[in-house]
N, C-alpha and C. Protein backbone atom coordinates (compact mmCIF):
# COMPACT_ATOMS: atom_id res chain seq x y z
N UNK A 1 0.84 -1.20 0.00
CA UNK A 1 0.00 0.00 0.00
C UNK A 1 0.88 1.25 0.00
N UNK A 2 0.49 2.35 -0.97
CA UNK A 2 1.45 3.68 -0.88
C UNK A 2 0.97 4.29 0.55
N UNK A 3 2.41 5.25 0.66
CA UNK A 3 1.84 5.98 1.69
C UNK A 3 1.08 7.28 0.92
N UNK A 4 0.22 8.29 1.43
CA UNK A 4 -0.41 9.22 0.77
C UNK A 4 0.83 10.72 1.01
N UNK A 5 0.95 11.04 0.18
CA UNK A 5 1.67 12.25 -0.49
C UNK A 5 1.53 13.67 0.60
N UNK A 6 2.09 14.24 1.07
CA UNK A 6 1.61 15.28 1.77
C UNK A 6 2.04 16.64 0.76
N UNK A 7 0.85 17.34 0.61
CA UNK A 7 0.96 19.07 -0.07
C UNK A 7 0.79 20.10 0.66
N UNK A 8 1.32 21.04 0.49
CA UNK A 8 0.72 22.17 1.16
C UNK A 8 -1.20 22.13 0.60
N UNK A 9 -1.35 23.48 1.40
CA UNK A 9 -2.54 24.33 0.73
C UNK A 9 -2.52 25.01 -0.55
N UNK A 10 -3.50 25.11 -1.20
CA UNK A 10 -3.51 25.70 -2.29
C UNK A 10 -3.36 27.33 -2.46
N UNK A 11 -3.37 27.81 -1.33
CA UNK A 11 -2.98 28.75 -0.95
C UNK A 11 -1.02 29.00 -0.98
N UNK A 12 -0.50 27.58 -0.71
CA UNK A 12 0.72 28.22 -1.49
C UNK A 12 1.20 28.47 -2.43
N UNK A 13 0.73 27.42 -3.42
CA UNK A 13 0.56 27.62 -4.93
C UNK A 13 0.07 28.70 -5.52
N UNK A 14 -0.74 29.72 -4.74
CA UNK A 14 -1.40 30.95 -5.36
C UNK A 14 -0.34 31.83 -5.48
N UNK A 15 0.91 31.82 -4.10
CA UNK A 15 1.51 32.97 -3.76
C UNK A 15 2.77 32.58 -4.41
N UNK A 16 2.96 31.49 -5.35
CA UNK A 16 4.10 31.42 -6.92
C UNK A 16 5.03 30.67 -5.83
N UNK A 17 4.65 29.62 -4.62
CA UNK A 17 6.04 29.42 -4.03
C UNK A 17 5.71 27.66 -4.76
N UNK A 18 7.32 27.33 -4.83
CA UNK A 18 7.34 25.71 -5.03
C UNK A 18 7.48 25.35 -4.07
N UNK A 19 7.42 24.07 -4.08
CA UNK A 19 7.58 23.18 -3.18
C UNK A 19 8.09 21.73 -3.37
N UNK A 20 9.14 21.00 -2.58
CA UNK A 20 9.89 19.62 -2.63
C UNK A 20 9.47 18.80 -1.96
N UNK A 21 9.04 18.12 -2.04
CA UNK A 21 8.67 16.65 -1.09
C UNK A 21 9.48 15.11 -1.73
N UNK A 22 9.68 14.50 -0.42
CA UNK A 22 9.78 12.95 -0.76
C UNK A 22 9.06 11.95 0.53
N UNK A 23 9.08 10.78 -0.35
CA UNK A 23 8.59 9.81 0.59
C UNK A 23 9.71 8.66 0.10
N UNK A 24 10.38 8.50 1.33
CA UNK A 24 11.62 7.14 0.82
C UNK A 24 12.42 7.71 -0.47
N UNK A 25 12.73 6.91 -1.14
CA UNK A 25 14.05 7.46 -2.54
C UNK A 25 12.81 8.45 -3.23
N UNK A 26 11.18 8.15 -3.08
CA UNK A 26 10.47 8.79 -4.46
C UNK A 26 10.64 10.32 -4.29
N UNK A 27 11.31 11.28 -5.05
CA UNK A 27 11.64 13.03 -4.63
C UNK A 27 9.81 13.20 -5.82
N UNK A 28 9.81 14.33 -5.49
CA UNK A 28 8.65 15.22 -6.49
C UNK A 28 8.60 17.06 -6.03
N UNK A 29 8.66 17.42 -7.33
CA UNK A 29 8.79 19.16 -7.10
C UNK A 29 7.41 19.38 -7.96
N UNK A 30 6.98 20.61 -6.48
CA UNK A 30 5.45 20.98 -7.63
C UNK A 30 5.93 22.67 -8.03
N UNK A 31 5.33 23.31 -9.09
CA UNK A 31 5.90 24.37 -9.21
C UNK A 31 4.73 25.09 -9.81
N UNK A 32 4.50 26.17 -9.34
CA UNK A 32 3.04 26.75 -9.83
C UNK A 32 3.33 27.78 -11.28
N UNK A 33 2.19 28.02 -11.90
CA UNK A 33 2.15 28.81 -12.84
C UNK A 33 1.27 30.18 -12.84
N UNK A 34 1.61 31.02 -11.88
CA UNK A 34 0.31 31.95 -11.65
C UNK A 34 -0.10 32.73 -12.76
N UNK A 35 -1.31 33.26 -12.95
CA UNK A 35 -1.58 34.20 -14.03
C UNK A 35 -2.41 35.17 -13.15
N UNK A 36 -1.91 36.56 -12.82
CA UNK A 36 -2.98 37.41 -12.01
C UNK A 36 -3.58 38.38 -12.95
N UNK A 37 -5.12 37.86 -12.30
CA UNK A 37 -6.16 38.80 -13.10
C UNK A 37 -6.37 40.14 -13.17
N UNK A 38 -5.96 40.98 -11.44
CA UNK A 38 -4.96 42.15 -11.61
C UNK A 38 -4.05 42.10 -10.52
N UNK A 39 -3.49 43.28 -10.09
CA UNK A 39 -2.73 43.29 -9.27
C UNK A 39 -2.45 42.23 -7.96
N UNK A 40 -3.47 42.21 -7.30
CA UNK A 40 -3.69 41.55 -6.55
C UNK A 40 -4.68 40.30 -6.11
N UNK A 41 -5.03 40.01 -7.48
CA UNK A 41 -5.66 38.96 -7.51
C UNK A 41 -5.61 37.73 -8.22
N UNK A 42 -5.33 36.52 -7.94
CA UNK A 42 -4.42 35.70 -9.06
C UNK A 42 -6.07 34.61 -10.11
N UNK A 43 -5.81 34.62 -10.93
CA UNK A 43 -6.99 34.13 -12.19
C UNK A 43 -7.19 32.71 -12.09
N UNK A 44 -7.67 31.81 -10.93
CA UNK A 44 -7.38 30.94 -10.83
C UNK A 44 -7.78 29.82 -12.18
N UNK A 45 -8.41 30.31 -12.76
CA UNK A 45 -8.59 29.49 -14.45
C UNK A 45 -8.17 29.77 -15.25
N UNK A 46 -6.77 30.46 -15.11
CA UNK A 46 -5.87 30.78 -16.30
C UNK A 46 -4.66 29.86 -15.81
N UNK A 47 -4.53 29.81 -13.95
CA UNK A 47 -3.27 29.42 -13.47
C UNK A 47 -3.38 27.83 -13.82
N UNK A 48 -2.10 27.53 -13.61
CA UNK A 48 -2.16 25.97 -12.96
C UNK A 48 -0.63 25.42 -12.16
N UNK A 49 -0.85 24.09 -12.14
CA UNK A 49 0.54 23.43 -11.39
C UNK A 49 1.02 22.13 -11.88
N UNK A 50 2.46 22.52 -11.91
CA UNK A 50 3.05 20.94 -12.85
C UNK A 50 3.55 20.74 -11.63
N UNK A 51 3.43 19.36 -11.77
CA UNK A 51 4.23 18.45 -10.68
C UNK A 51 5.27 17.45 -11.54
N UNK A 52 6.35 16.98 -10.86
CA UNK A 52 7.47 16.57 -11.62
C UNK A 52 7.99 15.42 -10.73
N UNK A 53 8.33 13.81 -10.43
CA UNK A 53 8.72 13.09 -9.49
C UNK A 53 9.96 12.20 -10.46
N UNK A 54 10.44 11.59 -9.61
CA UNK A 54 11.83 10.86 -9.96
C UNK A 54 11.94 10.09 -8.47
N UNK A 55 12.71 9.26 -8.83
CA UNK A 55 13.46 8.24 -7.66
C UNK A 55 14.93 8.43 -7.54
N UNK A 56 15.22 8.07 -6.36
CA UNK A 56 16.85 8.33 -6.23
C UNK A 56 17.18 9.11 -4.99
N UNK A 57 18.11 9.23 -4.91
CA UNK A 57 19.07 10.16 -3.21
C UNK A 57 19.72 11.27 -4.14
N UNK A 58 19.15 11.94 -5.55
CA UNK A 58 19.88 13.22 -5.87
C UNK A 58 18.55 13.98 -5.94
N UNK A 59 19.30 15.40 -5.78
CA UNK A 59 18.05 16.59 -5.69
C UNK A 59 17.93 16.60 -6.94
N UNK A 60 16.85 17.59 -7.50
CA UNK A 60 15.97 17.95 -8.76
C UNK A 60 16.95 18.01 -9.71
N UNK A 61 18.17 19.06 -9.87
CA UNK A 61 19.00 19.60 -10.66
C UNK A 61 20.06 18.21 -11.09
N UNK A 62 20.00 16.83 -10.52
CA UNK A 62 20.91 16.36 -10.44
C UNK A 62 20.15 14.75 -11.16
N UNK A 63 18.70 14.83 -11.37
CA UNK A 63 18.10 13.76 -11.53
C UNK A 63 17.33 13.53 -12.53
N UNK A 64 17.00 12.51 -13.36
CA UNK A 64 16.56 12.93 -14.24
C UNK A 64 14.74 11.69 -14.31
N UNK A 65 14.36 12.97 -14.35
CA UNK A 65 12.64 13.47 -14.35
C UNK A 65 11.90 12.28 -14.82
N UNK A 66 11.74 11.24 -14.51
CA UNK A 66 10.31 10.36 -14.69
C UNK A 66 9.28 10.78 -15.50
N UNK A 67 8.69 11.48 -14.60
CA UNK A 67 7.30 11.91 -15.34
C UNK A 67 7.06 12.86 -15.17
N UNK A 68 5.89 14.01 -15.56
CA UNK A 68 5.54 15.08 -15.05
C UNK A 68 4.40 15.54 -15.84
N UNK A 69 3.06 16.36 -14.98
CA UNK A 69 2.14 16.35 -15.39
C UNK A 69 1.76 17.72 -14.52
N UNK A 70 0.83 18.16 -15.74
CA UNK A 70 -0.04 20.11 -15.45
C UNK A 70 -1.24 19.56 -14.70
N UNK A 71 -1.55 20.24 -13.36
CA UNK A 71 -3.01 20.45 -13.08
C UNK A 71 -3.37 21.51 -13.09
N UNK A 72 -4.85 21.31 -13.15
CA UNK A 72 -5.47 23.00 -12.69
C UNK A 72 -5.33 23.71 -11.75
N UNK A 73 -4.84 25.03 -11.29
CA UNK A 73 -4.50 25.33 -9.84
C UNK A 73 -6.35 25.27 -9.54
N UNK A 74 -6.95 24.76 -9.13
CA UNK A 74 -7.93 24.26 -7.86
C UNK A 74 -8.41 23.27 -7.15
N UNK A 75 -8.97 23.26 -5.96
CA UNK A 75 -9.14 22.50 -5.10
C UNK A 75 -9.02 20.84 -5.83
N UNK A 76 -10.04 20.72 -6.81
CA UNK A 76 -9.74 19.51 -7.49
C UNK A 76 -8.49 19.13 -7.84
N UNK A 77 -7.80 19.87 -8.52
CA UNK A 77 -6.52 19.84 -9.31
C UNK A 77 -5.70 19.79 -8.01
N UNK A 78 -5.69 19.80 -7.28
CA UNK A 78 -4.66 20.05 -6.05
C UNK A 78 -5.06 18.33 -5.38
N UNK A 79 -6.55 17.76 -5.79
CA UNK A 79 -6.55 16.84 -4.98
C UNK A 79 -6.11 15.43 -6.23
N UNK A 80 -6.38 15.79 -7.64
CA UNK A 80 -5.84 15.05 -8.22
C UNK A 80 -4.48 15.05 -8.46
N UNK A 81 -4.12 15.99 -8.11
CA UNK A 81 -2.25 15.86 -8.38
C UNK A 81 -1.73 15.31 -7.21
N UNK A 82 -2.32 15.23 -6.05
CA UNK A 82 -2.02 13.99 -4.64
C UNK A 82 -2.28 12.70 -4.89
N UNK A 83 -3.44 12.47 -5.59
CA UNK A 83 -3.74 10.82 -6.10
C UNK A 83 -2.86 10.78 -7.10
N UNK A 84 -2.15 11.52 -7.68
CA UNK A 84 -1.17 10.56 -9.03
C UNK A 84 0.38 10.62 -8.31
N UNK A 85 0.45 12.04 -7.48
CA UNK A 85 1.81 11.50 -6.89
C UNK A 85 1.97 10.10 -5.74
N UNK A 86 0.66 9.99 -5.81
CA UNK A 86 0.71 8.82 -3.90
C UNK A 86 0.46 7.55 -5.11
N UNK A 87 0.08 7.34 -6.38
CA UNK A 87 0.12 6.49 -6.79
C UNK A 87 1.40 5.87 -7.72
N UNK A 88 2.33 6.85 -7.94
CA UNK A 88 3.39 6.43 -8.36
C UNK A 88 4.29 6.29 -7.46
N UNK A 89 4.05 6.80 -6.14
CA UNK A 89 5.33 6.31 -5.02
C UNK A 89 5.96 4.35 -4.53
């Protein structure tokens, strides 16, 4: 049985930060794509988020990339990009 994937909130993804996680050798970097509708407000149906995983004991810059796949930045998209990373671990 996988273990399940831990993400931030989608709330970090709004504010353009990435983020690194692993579980055992599996590494995965999510990295957002914001598009703001104006100044201070980000378009959440323009944005989205690629997630990127690999196996191994080297960081991102040093490894080379498995797979990687765009979600929608929302609630859904945030909960389907946890079911595909917890299913490839």
């Amino acid at each position: 049985m996988n273990k399940e994937i831990w993400l931030p909130v989608l709330h970090h993804f709004e504010n353009g930060n990435i983020f690194t996680g692993s579980c055992g050798e599996f590494r995965y970097r999510i990295c957002p794509n914001v598009v703001m509708a104006n100044p201070k407000e980000v378009d959440m149906a323009a944005s989205s988020i690629k997630a990127e995983y690999w196996h191994g004991p080297l960081r991102y810059e040093l490894s080379d990339i498995e797979s990687e796949r765009t979600f929608p930045m929302s609630p859904e998209g945030r909960e389907e990009m946890q079911r595909w990373l917890t299913e490839a671990v």
